[in-house]
Every structure is written in structure tokens, then in C-alpha cells.
C-alpha atoms as a PDB file:
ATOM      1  CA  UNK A   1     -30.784-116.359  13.350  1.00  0.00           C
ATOM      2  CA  UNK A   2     -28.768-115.536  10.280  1.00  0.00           C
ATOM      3  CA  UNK A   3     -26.353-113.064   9.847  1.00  0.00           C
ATOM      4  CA  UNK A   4     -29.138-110.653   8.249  1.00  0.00           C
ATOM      5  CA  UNK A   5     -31.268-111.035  11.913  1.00  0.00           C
ATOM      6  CA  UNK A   6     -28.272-110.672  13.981  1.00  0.00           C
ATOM      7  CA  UNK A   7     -26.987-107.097  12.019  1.00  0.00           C
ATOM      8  CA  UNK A   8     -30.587-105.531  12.762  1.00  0.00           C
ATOM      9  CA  UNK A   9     -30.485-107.115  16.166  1.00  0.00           C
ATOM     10  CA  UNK A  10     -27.270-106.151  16.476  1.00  0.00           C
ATOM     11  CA  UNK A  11     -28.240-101.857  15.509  1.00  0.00           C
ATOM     12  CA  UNK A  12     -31.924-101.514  16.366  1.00  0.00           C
ATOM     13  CA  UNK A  13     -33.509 -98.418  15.289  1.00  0.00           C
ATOM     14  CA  UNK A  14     -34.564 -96.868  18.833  1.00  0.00           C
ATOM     15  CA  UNK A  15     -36.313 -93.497  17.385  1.00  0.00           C
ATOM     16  CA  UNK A  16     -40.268 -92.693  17.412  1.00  0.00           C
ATOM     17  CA  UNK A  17     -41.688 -91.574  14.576  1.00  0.00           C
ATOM     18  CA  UNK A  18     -42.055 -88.072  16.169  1.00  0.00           C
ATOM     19  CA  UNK A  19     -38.621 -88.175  16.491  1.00  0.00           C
ATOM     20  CA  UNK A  20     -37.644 -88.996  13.258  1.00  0.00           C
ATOM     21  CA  UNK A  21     -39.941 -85.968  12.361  1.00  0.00           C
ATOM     22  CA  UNK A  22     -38.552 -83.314  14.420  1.00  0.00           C
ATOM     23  CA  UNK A  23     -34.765 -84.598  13.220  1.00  0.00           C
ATOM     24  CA  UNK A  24     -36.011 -83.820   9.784  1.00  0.00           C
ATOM     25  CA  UNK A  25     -37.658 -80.526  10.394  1.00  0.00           C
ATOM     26  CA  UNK A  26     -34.958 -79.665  11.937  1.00  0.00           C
ATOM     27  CA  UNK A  27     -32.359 -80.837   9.490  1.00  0.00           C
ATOM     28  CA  UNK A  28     -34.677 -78.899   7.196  1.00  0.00           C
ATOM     29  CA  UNK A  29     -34.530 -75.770   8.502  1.00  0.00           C
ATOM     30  CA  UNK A  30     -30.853 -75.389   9.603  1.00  0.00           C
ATOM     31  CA  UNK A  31     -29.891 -76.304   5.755  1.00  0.00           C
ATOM     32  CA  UNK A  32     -32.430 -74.776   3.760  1.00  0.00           C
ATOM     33  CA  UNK A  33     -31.245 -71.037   3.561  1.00  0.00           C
ATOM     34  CA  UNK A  34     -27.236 -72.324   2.683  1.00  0.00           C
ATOM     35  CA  UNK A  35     -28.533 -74.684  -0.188  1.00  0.00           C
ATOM     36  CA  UNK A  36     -31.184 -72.925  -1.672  1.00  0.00           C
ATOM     37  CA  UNK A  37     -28.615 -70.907  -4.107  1.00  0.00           C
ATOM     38  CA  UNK A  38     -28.382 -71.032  -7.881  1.00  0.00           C
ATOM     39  CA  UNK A  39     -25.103 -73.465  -7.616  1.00  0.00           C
ATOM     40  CA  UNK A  40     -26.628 -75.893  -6.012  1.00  0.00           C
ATOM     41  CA  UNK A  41     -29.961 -76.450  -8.240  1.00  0.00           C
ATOM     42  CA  UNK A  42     -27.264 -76.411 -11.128  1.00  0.00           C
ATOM     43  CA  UNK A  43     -25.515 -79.313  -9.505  1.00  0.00           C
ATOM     44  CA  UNK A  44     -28.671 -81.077  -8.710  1.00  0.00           C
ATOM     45  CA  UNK A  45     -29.881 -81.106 -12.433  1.00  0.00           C
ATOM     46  CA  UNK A  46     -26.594 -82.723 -12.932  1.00  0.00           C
ATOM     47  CA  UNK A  47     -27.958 -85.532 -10.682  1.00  0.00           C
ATOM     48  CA  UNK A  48     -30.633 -86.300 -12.265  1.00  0.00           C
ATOM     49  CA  UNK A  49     -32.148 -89.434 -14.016  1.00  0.00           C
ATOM     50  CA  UNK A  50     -34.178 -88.657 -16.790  1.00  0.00           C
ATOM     51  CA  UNK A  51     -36.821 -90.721 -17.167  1.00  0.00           C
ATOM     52  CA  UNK A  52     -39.764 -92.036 -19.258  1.00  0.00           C
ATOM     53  CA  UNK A  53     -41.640 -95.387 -18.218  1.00  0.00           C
ATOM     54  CA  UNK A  54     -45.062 -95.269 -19.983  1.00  0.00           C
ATOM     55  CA  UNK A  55     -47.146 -98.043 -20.384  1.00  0.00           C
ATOM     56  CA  UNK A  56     -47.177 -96.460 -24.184  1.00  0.00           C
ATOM     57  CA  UNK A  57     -43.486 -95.387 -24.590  1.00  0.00           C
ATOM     58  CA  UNK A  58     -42.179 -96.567 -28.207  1.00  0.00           C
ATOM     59  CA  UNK A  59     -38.712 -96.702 -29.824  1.00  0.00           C
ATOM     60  CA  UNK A  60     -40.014 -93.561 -31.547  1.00  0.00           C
ATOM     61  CA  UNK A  61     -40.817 -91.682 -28.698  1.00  0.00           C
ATOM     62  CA  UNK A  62     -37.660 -92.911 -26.597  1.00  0.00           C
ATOM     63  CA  UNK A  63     -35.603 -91.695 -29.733  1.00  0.00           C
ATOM     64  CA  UNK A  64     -37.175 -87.996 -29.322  1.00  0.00           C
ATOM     65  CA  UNK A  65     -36.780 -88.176 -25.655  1.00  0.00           C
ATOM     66  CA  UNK A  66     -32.885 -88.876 -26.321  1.00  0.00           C
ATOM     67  CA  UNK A  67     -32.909 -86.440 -28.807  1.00  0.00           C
ATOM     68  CA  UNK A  68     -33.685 -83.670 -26.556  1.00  0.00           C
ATOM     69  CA  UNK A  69     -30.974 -84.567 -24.207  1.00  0.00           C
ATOM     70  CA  UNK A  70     -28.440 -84.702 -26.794  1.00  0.00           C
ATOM     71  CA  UNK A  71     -29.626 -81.365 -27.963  1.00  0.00           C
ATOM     72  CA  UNK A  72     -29.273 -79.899 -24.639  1.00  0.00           C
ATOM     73  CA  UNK A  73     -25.990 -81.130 -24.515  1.00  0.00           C
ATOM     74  CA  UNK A  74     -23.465 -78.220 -24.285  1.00  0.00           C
ATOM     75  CA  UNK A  75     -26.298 -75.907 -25.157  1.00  0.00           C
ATOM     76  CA  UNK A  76     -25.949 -74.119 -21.824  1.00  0.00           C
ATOM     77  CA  UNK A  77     -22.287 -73.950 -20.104  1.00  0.00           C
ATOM     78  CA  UNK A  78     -23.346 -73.292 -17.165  1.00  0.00           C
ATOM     79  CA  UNK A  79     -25.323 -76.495 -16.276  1.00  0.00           C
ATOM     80  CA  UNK A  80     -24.393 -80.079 -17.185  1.00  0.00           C
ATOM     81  CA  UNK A  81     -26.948 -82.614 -18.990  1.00  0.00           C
ATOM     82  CA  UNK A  82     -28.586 -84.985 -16.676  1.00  0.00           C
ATOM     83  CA  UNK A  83     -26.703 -87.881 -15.315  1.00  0.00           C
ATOM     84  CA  UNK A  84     -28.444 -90.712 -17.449  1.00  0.00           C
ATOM     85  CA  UNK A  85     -31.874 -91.798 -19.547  1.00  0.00           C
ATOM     86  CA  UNK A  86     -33.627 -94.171 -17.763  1.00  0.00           C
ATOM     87  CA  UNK A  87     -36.247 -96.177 -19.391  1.00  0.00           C
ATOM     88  CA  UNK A  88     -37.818 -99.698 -19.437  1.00  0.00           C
ATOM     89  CA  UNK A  89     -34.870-102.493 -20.324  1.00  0.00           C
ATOM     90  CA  UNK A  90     -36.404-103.542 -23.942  1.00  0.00           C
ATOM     91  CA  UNK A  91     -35.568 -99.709 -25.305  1.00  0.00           C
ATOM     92  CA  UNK A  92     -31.980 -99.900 -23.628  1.00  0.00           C
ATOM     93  CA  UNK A  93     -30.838-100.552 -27.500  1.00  0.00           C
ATOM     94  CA  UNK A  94     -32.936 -97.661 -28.793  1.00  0.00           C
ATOM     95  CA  UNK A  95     -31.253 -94.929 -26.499  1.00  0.00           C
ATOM     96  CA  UNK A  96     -27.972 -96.210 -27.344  1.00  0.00           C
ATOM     97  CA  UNK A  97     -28.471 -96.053 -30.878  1.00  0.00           C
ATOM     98  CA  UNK A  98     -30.055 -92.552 -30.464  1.00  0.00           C
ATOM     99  CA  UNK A  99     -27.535 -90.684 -27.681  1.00  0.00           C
ATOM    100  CA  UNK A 100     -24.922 -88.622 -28.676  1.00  0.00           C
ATOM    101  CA  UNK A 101     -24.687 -86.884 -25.281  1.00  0.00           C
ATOM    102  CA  UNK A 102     -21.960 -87.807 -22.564  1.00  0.00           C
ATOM    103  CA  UNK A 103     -24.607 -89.229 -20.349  1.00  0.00           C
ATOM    104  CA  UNK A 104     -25.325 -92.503 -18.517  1.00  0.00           C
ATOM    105  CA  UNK A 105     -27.815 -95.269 -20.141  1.00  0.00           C
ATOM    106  CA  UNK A 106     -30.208 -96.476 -17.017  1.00  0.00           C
ATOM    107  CA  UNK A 107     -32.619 -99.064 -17.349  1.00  0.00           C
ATOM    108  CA  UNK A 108     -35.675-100.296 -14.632  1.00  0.00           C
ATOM    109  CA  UNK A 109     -35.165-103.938 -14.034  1.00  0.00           C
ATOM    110  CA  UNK A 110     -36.077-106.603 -11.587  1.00  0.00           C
ATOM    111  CA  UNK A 111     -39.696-106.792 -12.576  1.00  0.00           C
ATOM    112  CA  UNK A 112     -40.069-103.269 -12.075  1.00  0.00           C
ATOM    113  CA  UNK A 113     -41.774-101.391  -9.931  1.00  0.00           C
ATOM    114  CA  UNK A 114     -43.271-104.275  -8.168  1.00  0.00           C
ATOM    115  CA  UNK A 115     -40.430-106.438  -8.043  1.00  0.00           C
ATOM    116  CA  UNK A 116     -43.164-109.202  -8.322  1.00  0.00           C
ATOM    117  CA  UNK A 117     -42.185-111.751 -10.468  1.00  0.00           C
ATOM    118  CA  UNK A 118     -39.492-114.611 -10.187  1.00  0.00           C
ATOM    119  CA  UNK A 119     -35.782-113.973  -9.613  1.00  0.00           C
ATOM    120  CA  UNK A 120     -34.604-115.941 -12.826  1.00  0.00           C
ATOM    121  CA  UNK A 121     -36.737-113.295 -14.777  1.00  0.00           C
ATOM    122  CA  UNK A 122     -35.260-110.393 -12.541  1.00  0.00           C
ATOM    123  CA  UNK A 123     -31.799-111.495 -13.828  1.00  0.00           C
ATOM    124  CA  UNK A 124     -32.377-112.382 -17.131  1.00  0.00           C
ATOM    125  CA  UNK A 125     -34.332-109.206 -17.546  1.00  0.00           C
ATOM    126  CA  UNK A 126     -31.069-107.491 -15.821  1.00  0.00           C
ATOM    127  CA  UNK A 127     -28.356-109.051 -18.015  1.00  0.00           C
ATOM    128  CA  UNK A 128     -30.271-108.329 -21.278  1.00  0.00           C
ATOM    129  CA  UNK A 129     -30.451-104.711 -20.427  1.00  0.00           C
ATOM    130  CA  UNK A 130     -26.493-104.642 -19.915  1.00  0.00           C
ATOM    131  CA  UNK A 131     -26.198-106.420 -22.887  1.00  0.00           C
ATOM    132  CA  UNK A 132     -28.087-103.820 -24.730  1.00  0.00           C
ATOM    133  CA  UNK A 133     -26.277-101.264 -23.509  1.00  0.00           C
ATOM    134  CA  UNK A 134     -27.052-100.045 -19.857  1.00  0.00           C
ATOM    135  CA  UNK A 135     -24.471 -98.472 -17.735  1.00  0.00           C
ATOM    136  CA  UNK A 136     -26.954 -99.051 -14.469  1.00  0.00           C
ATOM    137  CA  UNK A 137     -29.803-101.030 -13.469  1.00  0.00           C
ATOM    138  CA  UNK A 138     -32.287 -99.536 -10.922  1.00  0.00           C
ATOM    139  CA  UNK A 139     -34.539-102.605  -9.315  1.00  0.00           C
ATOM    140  CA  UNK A 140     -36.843-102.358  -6.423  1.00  0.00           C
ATOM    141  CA  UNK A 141     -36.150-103.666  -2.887  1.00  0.00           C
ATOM    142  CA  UNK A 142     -38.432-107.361  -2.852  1.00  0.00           C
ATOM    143  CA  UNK A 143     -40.600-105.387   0.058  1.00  0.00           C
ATOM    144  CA  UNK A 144     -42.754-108.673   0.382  1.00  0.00           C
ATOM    145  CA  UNK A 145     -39.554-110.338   1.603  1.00  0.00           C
ATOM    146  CA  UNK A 146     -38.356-107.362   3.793  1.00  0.00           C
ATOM    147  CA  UNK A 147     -41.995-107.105   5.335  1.00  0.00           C
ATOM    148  CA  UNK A 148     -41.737-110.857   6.168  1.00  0.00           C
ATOM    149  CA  UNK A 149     -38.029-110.655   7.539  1.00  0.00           C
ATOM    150  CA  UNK A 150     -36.814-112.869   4.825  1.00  0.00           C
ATOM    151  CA  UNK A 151     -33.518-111.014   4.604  1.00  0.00           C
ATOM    152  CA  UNK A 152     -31.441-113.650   3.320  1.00  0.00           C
ATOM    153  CA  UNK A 153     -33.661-114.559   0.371  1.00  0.00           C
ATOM    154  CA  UNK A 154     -33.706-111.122  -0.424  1.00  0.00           C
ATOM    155  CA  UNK A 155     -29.908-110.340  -0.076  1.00  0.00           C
ATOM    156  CA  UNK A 156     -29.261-113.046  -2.113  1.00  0.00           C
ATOM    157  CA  UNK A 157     -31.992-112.441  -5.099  1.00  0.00           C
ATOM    158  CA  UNK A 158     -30.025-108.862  -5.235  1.00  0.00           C
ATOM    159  CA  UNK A 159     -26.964-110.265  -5.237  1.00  0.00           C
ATOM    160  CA  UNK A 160     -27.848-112.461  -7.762  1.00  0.00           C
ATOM    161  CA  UNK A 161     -29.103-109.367  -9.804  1.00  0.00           C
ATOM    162  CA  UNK A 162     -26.231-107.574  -9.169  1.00  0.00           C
ATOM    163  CA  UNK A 163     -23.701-110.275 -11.075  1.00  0.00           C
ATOM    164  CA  UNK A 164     -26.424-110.283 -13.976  1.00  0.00           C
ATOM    165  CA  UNK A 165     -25.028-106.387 -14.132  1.00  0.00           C
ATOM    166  CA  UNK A 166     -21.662-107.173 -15.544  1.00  0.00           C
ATOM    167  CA  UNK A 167     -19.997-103.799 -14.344  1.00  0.00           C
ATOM    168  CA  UNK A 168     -22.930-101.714 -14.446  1.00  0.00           C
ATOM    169  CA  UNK A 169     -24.280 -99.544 -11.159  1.00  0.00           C
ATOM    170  CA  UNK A 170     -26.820-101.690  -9.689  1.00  0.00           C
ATOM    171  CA  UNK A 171     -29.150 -99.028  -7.909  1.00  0.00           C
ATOM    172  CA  UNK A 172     -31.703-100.884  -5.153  1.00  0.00           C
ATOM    173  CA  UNK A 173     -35.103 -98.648  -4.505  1.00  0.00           C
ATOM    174  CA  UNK A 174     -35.954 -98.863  -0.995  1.00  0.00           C
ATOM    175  CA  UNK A 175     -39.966 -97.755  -1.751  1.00  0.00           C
ATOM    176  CA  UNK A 176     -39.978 -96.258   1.930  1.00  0.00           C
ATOM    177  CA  UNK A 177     -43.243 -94.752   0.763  1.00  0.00           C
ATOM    178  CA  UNK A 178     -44.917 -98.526   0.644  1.00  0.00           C
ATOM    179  CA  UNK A 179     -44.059 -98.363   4.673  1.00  0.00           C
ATOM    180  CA  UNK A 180     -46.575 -97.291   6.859  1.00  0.00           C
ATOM    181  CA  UNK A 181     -44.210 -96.336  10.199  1.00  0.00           C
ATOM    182  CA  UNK A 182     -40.481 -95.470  10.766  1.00  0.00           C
ATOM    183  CA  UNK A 183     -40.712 -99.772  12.612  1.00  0.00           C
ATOM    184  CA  UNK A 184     -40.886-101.775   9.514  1.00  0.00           C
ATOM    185  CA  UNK A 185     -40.315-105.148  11.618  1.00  0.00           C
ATOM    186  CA  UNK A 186     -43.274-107.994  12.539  1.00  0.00           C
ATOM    187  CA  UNK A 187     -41.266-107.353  15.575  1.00  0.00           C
ATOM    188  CA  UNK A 188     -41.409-104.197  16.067  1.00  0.00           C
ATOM    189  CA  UNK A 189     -45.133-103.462  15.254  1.00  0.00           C
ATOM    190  CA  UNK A 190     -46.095-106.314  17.298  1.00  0.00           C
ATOM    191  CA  UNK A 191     -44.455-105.024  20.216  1.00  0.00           C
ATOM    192  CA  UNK A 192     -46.480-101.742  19.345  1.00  0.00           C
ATOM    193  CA  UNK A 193     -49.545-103.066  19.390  1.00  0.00           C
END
């Protein structure tokens, strides 16, 4: 058992899925009424990644798209621009040509959104986007290694990613959609069954 194993042994997740349901209905409706104000949408915009990842984006279009955020900048001083651009890691260079604004460069990385692809292309791909000009890299959890409770391989390919970033935010998306219950584990769903 590696250390990976032992850590999930170690905190098992002991809820049902109708209780994870009821914690977030509940959570829900308790928080709602005190966070659906004005204030907070403003702060959330503030939060946000902006983001275009067409098959058919070009350094054209990604210029526009920066365009608009540098024209919103300090057009409203009541709300802040977005948090950063995000786009695909081969128009990291055009954005940062393009942006005037005081917001963060983002690029999708790690053979993105699949995460499919081998780990010396996920860094490679990583440290060219830094290169170019990326302030974070977003990457997608390896859910074919987290299915088949290869932790370690996976911890390491993301720490391997995450010296490829140089300094930049390295952001890892957990694609909980892609799960079908709250008990990801063979484990688990084998015990279920």
C-alpha cells in the first residue's frame, strides 16, 4: 500500500449519496437568501476565468476576445475585470501581446480536457505555455488513473506538471461530473454491488 492508499484508507468517505444530497440542499438553502445580493455577484465576476477554447479559435479572434477585456477594464468602477483569459496554450503569446488589462494569462494544458495523451507531452505542452507567457495552467485530473487507484502515477505525473509551471498557479480539474456516484473507488462500488 503506498502512501496514496493508506491517506484514503486512512479518511474514508462514510456518506450516501442521499446524504451528500440533503447536506447540499441544505447548505443551499440556509445560504442562498445572505449571498444572493448585488456585492456578491460583483465579487464573483471578479472570479472569473474568461474563456474561449474552440476547435476554430485564431490569433485573430483571441486578439478581439482580449480586446474586449481590456476595454472593459476600468470602464465600470464598481466591478473588477475578470481574474484571467484562459485559452488553449499555442495562443498564450497572442493574449500577451494583445492585453493591456491587469488580469491573469491562463492557459488549458495537460492534453486538455481529456488528459489523454503522454506525460512528457503534458509537460512540455505546460512549460511552453509559461514560457509564452501564462501566469496559470489549468490541467485535468488523469481520471483513468484515479478510476484504477493508480494514485501514485497520478500524483507524480502532476507533480511533474507542476515543476514544468515555473511559478505559475497550477490549477488541477477534478471532472466530478465524469463520476457516476459520490464512491469513486473499485473498492467501494464493489462492495456496493
Amino acid at each position: 500500500m503506498n502512501k496514496y492508499q493508506e491517506a484514503i484508507e486512512n479518511h474514508p468517505f462514510s456518506l450516501t449519496e442521499n446524504e451528500v444530497s440533503e447536506k447540499v440542499n441544505k447548505l443551499i438553502a440556509e445560504k442562498f437568501a445572505e449571498n444572493n445580493r448585488e456585492e456578491v455577484y460583483k465579487m464573483l465576476y471578479s472570479c472569473i476565468d474568461l474563456t474561449t477554447l474552440n476547435t476554430t479559435d485564431t490569433k485573430e479572434e483571441v486578439w478581439r476576445f482580449t480586446e474586449k477585456v481590456n476595454d472593459f477594464d476600468g470602464s465600470n468602477p464598481e466591478i473588477e475585470n475578470v481574474a484571467a483569459i484562459c485559452v488553449y496554450p499555442n495562443l498564450v503569446a497572442t493574449v500577451k501581446e494583445a492585453l493591456t488589462a491587469d488580469v491573469r494569462i491562463s492557459a488549458v494544458s495537460g492534453g486538455f480536457p481529456a488528459s489523454q495523451t503522454f506525460t512528457e507531452v503534458k509537460i512540455a505542452e505546460t512549460a511552453l505555455a509559461v514560457a509564452d507567457g501564462a501566469d496559470e495552467i489549468d490541467i485535468v485530473l488523469n481520471l483513468g488513473l484515479f478510476l484504477n487507484e493508480e494514485y501514485e502515477e497520478m500524483c507524480e505525473e502532476i507533480g511533474e506538471i507542476k515543476d514544468a509551471c515555473h511559478g505559475a498557479t497550477l490549477k488541477v480539474i477534478l471532472e466530478t461530473g465524469a463520476l457516476k456516484t459520490v464512491l469513486t473507488t473499485k473498492k467501494q462500488k464493489t462492495k456496493r454491488a
